[in-house]
ModelCIF file with pLDDT and N, C-alpha, C, O atoms, coordinates in Angstrom:
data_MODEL
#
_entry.id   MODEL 
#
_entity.id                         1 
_entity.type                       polymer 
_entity.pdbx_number_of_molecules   1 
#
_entity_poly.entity_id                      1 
_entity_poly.type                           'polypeptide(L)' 
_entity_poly.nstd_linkage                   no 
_entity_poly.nstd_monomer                   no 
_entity_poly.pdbx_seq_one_letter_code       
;(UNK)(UNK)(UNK)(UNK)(UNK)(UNK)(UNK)(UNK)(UNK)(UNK)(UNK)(UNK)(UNK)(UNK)(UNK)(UNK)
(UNK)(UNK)(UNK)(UNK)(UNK)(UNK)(UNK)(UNK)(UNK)(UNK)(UNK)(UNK)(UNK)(UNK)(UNK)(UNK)
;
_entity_poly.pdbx_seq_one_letter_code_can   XXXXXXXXXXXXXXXXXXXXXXXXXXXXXXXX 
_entity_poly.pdbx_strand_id                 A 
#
loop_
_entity_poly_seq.entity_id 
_entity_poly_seq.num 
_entity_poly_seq.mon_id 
_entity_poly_seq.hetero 
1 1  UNK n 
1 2  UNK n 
1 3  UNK n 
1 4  UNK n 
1 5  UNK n 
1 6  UNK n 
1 7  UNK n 
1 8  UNK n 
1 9  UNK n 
1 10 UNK n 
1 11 UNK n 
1 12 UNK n 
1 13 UNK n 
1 14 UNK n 
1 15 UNK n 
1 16 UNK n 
1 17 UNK n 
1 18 UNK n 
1 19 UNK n 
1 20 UNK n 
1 21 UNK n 
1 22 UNK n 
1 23 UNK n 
1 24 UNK n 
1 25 UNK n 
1 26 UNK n 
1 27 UNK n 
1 28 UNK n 
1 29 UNK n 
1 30 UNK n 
1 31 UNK n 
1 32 UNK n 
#
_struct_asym.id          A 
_struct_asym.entity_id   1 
#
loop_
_ma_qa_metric.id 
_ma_qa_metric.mode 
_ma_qa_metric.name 
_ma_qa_metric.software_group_id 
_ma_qa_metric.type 
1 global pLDDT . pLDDT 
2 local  pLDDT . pLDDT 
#
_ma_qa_metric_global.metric_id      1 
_ma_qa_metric_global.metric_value   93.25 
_ma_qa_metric_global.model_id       1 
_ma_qa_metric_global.ordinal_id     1 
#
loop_
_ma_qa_metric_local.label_asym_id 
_ma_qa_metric_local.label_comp_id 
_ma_qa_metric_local.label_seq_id 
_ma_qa_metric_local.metric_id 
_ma_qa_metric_local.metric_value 
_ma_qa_metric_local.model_id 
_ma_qa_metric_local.ordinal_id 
A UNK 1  2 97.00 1 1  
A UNK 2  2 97.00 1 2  
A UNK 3  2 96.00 1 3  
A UNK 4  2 93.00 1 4  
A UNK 5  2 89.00 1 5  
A UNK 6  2 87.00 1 6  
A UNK 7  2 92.00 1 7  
A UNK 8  2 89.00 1 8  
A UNK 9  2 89.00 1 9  
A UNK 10 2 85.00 1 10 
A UNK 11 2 92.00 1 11 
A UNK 12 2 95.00 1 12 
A UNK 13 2 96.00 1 13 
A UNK 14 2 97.00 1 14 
A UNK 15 2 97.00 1 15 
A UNK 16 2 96.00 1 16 
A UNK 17 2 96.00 1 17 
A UNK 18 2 95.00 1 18 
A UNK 19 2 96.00 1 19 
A UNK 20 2 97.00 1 20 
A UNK 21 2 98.00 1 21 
A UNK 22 2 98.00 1 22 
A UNK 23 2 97.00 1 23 
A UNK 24 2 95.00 1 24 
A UNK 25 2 93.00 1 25 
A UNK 26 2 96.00 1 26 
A UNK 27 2 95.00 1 27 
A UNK 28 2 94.00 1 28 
A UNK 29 2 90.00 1 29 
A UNK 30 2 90.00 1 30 
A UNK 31 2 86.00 1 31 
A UNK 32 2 81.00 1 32 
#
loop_
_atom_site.group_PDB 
_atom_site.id 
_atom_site.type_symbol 
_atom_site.label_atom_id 
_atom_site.label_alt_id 
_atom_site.label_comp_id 
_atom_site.label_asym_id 
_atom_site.label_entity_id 
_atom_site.label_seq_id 
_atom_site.pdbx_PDB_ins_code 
_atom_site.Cartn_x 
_atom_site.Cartn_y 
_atom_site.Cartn_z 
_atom_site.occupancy 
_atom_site.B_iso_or_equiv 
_atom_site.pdbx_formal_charge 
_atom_site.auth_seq_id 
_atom_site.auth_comp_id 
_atom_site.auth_asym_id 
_atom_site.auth_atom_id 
_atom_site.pdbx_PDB_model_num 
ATOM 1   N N  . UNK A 1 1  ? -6.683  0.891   2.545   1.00 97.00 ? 1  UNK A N  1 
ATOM 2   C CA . UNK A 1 1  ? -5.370  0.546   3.088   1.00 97.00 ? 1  UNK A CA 1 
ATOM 3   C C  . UNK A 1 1  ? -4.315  1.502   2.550   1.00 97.00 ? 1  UNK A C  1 
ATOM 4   O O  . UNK A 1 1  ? -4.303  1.841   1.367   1.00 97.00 ? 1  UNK A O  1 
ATOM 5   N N  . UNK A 1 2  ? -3.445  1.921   3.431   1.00 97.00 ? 2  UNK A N  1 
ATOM 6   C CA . UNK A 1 2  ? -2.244  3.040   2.897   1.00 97.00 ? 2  UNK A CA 1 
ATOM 7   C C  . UNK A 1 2  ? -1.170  2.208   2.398   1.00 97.00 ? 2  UNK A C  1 
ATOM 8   O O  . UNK A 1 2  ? -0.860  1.375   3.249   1.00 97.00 ? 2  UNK A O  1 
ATOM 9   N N  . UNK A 1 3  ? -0.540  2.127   1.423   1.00 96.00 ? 3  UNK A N  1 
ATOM 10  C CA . UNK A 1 3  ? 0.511   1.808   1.269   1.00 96.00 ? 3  UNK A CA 1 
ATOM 11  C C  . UNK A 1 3  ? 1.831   2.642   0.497   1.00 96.00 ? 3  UNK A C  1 
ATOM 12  O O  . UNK A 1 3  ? 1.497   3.776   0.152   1.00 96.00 ? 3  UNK A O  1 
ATOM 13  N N  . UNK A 1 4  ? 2.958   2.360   0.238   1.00 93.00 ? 4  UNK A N  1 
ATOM 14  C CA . UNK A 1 4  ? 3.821   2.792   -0.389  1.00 93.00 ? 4  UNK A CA 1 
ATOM 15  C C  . UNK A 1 4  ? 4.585   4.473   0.676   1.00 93.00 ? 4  UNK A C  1 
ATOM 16  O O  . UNK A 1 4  ? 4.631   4.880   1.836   1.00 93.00 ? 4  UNK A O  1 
ATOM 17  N N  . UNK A 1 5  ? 4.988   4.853   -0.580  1.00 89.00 ? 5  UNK A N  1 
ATOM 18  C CA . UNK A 1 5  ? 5.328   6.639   0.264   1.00 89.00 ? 5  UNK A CA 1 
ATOM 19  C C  . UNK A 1 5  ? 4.231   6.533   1.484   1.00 89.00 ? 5  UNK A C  1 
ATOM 20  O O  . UNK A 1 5  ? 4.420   5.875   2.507   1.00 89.00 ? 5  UNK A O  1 
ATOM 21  N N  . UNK A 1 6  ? 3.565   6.964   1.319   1.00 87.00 ? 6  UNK A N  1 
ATOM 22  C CA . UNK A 1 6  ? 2.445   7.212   2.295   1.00 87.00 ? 6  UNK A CA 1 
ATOM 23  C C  . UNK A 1 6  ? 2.480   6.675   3.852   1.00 87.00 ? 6  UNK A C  1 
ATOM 24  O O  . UNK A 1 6  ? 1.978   7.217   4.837   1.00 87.00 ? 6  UNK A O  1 
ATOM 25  N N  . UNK A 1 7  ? 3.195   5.493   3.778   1.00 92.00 ? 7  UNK A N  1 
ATOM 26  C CA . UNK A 1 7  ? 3.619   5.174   4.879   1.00 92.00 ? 7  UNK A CA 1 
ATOM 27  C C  . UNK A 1 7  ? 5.186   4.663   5.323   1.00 92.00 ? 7  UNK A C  1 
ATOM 28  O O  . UNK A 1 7  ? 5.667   3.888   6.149   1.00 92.00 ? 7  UNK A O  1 
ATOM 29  N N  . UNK A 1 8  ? 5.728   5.671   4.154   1.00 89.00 ? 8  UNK A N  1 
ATOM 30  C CA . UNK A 1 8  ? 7.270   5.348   4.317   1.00 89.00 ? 8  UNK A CA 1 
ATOM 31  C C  . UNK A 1 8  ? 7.577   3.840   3.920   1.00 89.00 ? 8  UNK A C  1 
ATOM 32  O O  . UNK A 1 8  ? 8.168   3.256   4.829   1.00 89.00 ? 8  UNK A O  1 
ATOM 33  N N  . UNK A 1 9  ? 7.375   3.200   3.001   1.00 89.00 ? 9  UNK A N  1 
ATOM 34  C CA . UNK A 1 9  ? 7.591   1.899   2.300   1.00 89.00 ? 9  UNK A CA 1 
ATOM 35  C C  . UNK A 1 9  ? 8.181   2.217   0.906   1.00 89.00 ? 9  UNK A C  1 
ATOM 36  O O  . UNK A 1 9  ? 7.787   3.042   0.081   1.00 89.00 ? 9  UNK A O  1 
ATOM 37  N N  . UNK A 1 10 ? 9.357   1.247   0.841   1.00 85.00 ? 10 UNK A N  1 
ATOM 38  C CA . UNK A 1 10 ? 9.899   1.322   -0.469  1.00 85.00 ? 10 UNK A CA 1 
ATOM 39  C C  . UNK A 1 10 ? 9.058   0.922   -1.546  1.00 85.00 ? 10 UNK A C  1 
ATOM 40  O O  . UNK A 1 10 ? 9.068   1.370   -2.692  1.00 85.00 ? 10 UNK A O  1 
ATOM 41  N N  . UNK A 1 11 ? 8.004   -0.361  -0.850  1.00 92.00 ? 11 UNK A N  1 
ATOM 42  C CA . UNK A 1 11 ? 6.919   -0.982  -2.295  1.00 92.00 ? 11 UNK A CA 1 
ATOM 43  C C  . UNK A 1 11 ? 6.026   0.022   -2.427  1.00 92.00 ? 11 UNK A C  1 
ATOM 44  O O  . UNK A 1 11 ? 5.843   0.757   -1.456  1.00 92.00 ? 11 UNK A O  1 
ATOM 45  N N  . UNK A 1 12 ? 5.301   0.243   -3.654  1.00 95.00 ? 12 UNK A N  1 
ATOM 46  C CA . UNK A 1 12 ? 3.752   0.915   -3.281  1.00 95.00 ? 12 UNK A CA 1 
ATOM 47  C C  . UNK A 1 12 ? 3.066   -0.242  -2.971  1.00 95.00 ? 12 UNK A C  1 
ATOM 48  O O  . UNK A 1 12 ? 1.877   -0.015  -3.198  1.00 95.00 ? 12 UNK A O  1 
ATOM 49  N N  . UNK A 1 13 ? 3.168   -0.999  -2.699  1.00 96.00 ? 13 UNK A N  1 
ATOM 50  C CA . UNK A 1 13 ? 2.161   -1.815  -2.216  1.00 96.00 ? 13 UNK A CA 1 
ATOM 51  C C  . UNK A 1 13 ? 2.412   -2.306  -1.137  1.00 96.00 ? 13 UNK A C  1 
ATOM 52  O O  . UNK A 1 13 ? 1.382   -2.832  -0.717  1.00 96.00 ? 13 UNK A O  1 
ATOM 53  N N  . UNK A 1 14 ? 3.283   -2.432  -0.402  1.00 97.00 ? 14 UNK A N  1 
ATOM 54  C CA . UNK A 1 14 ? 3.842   -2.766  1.059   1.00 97.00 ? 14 UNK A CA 1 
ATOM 55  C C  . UNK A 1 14 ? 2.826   -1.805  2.299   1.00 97.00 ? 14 UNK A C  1 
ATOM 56  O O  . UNK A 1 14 ? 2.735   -0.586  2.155   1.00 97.00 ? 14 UNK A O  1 
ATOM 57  N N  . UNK A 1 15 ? 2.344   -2.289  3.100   1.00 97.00 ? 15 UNK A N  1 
ATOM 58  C CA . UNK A 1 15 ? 1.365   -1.643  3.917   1.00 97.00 ? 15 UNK A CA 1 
ATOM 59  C C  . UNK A 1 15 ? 2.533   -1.289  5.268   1.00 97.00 ? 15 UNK A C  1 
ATOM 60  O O  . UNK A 1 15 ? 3.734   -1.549  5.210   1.00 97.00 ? 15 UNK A O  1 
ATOM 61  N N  . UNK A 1 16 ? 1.974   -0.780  6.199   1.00 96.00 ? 16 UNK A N  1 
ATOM 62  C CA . UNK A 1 16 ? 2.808   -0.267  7.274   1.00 96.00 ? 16 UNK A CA 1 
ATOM 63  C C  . UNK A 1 16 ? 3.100   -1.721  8.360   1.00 96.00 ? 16 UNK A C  1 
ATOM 64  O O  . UNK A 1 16 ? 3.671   -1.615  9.445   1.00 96.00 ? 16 UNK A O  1 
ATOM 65  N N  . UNK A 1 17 ? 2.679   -2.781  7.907   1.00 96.00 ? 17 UNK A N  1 
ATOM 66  C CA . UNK A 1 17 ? 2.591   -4.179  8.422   1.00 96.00 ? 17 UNK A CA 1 
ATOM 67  C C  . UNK A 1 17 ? 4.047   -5.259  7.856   1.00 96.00 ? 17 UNK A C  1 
ATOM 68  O O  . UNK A 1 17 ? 3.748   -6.155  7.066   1.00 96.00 ? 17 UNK A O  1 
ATOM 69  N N  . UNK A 1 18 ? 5.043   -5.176  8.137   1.00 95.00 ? 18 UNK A N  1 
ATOM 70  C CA . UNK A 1 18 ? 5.911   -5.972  7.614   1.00 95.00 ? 18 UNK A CA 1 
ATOM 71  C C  . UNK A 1 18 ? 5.056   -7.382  6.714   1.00 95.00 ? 18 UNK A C  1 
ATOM 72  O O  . UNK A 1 18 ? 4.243   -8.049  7.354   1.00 95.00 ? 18 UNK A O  1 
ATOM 73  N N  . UNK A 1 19 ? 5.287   -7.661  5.491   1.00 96.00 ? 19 UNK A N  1 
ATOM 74  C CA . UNK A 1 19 ? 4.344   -8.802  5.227   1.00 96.00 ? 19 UNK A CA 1 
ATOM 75  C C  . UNK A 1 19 ? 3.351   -9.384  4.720   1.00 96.00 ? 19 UNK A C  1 
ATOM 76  O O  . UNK A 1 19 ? 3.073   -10.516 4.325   1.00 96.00 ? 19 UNK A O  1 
ATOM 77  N N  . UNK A 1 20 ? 2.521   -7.690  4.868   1.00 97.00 ? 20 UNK A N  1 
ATOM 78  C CA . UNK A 1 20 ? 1.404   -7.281  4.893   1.00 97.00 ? 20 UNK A CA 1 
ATOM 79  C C  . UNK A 1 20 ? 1.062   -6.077  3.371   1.00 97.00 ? 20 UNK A C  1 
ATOM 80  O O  . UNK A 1 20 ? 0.997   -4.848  3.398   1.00 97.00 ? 20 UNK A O  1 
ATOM 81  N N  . UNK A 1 21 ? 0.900   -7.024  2.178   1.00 98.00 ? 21 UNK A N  1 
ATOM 82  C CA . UNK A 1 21 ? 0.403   -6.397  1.190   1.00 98.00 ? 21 UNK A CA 1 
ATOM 83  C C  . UNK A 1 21 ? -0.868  -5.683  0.396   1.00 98.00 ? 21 UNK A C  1 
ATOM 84  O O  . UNK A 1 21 ? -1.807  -6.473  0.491   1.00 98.00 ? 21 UNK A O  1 
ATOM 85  N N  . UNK A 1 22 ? -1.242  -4.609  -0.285  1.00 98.00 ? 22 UNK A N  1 
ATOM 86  C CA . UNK A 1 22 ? -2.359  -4.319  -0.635  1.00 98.00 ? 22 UNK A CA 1 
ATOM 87  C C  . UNK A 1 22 ? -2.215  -4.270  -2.140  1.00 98.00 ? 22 UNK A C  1 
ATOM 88  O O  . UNK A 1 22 ? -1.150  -4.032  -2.708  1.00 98.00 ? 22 UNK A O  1 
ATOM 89  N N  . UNK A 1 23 ? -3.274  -4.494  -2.694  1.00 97.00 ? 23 UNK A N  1 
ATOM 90  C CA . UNK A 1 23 ? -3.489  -4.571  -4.141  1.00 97.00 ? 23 UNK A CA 1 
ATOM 91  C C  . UNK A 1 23 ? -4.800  -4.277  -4.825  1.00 97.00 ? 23 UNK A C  1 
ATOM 92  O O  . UNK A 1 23 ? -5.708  -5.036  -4.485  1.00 97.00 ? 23 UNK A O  1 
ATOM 93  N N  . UNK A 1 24 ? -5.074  -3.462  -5.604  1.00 95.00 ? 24 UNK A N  1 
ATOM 94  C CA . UNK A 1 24 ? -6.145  -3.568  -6.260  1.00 95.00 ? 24 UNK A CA 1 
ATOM 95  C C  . UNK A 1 24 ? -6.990  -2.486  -5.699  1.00 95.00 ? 24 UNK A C  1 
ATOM 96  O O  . UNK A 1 24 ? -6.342  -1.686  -5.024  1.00 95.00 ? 24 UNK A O  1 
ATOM 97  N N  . UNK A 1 25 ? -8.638  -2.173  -5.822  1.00 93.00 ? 25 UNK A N  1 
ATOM 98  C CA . UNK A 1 25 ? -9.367  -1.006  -5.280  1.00 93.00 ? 25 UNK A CA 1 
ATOM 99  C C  . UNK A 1 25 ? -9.520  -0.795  -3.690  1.00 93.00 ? 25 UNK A C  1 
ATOM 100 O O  . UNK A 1 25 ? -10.211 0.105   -3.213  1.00 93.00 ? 25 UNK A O  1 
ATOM 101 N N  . UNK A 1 26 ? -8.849  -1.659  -2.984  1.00 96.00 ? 26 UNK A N  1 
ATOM 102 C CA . UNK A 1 26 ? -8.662  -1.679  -1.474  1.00 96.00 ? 26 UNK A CA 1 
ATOM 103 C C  . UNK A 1 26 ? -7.695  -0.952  -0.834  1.00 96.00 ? 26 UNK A C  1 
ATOM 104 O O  . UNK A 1 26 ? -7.652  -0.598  0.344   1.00 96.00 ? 26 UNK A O  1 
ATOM 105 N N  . UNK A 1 27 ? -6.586  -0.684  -2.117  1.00 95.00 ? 27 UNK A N  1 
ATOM 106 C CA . UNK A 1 27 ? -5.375  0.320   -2.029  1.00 95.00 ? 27 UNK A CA 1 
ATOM 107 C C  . UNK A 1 27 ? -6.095  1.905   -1.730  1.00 95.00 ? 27 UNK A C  1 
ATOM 108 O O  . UNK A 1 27 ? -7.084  2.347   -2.314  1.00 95.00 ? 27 UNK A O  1 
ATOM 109 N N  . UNK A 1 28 ? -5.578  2.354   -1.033  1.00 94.00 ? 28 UNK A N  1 
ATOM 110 C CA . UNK A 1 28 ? -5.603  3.874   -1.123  1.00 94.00 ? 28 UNK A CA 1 
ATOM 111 C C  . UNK A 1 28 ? -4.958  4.458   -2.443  1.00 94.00 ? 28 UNK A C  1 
ATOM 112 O O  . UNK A 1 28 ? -3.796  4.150   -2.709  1.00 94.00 ? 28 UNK A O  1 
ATOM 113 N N  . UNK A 1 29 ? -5.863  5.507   -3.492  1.00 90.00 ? 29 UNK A N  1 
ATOM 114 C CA . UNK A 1 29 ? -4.893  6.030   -4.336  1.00 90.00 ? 29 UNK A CA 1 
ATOM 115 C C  . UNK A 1 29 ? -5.037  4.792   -5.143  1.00 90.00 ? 29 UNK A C  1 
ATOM 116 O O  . UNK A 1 29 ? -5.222  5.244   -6.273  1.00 90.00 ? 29 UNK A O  1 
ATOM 117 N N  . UNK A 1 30 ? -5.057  3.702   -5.217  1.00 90.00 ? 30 UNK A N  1 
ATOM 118 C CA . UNK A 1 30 ? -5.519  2.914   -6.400  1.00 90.00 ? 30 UNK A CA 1 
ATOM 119 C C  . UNK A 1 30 ? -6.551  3.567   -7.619  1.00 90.00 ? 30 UNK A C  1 
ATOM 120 O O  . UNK A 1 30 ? -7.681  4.042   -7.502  1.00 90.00 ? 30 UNK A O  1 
ATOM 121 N N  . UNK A 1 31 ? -5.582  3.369   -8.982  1.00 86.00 ? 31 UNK A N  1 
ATOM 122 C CA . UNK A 1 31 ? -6.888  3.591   -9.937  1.00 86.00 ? 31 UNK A CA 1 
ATOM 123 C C  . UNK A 1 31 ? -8.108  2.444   -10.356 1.00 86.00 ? 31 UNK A C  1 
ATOM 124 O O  . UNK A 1 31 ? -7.742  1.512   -11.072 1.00 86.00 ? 31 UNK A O  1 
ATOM 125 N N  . UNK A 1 32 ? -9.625  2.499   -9.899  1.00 81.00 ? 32 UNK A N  1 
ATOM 126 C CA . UNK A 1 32 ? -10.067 1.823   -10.642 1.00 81.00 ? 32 UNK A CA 1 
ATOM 127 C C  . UNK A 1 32 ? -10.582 1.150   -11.452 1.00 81.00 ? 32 UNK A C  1 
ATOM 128 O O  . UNK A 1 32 ? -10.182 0.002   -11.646 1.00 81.00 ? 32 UNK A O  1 
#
C-alpha cells in the first residue's frame, strides 16, 4: 500500500483513500 508523500498525503500513513489507513509491513517503504 502507498502511503504518505508518495501519494501526496500529509500523514505517512494516510493512503490515497480518504479514511483509508496503512500501518505496519503492508506499508510501502515500511521498515520491518
Amino acid at each position: 500500500v502507498r502511503t504518505g508523500v508518495a501519494i501526496g498525503a500529509s500523514s505517512p500513513y494516510a493512503t490515497s483513500h480518504p479514511g483509508i489507513f496503512a500501518v505496519g509491513d503492508v506499508r510501502a517503504g515500511s521498515v520491518k
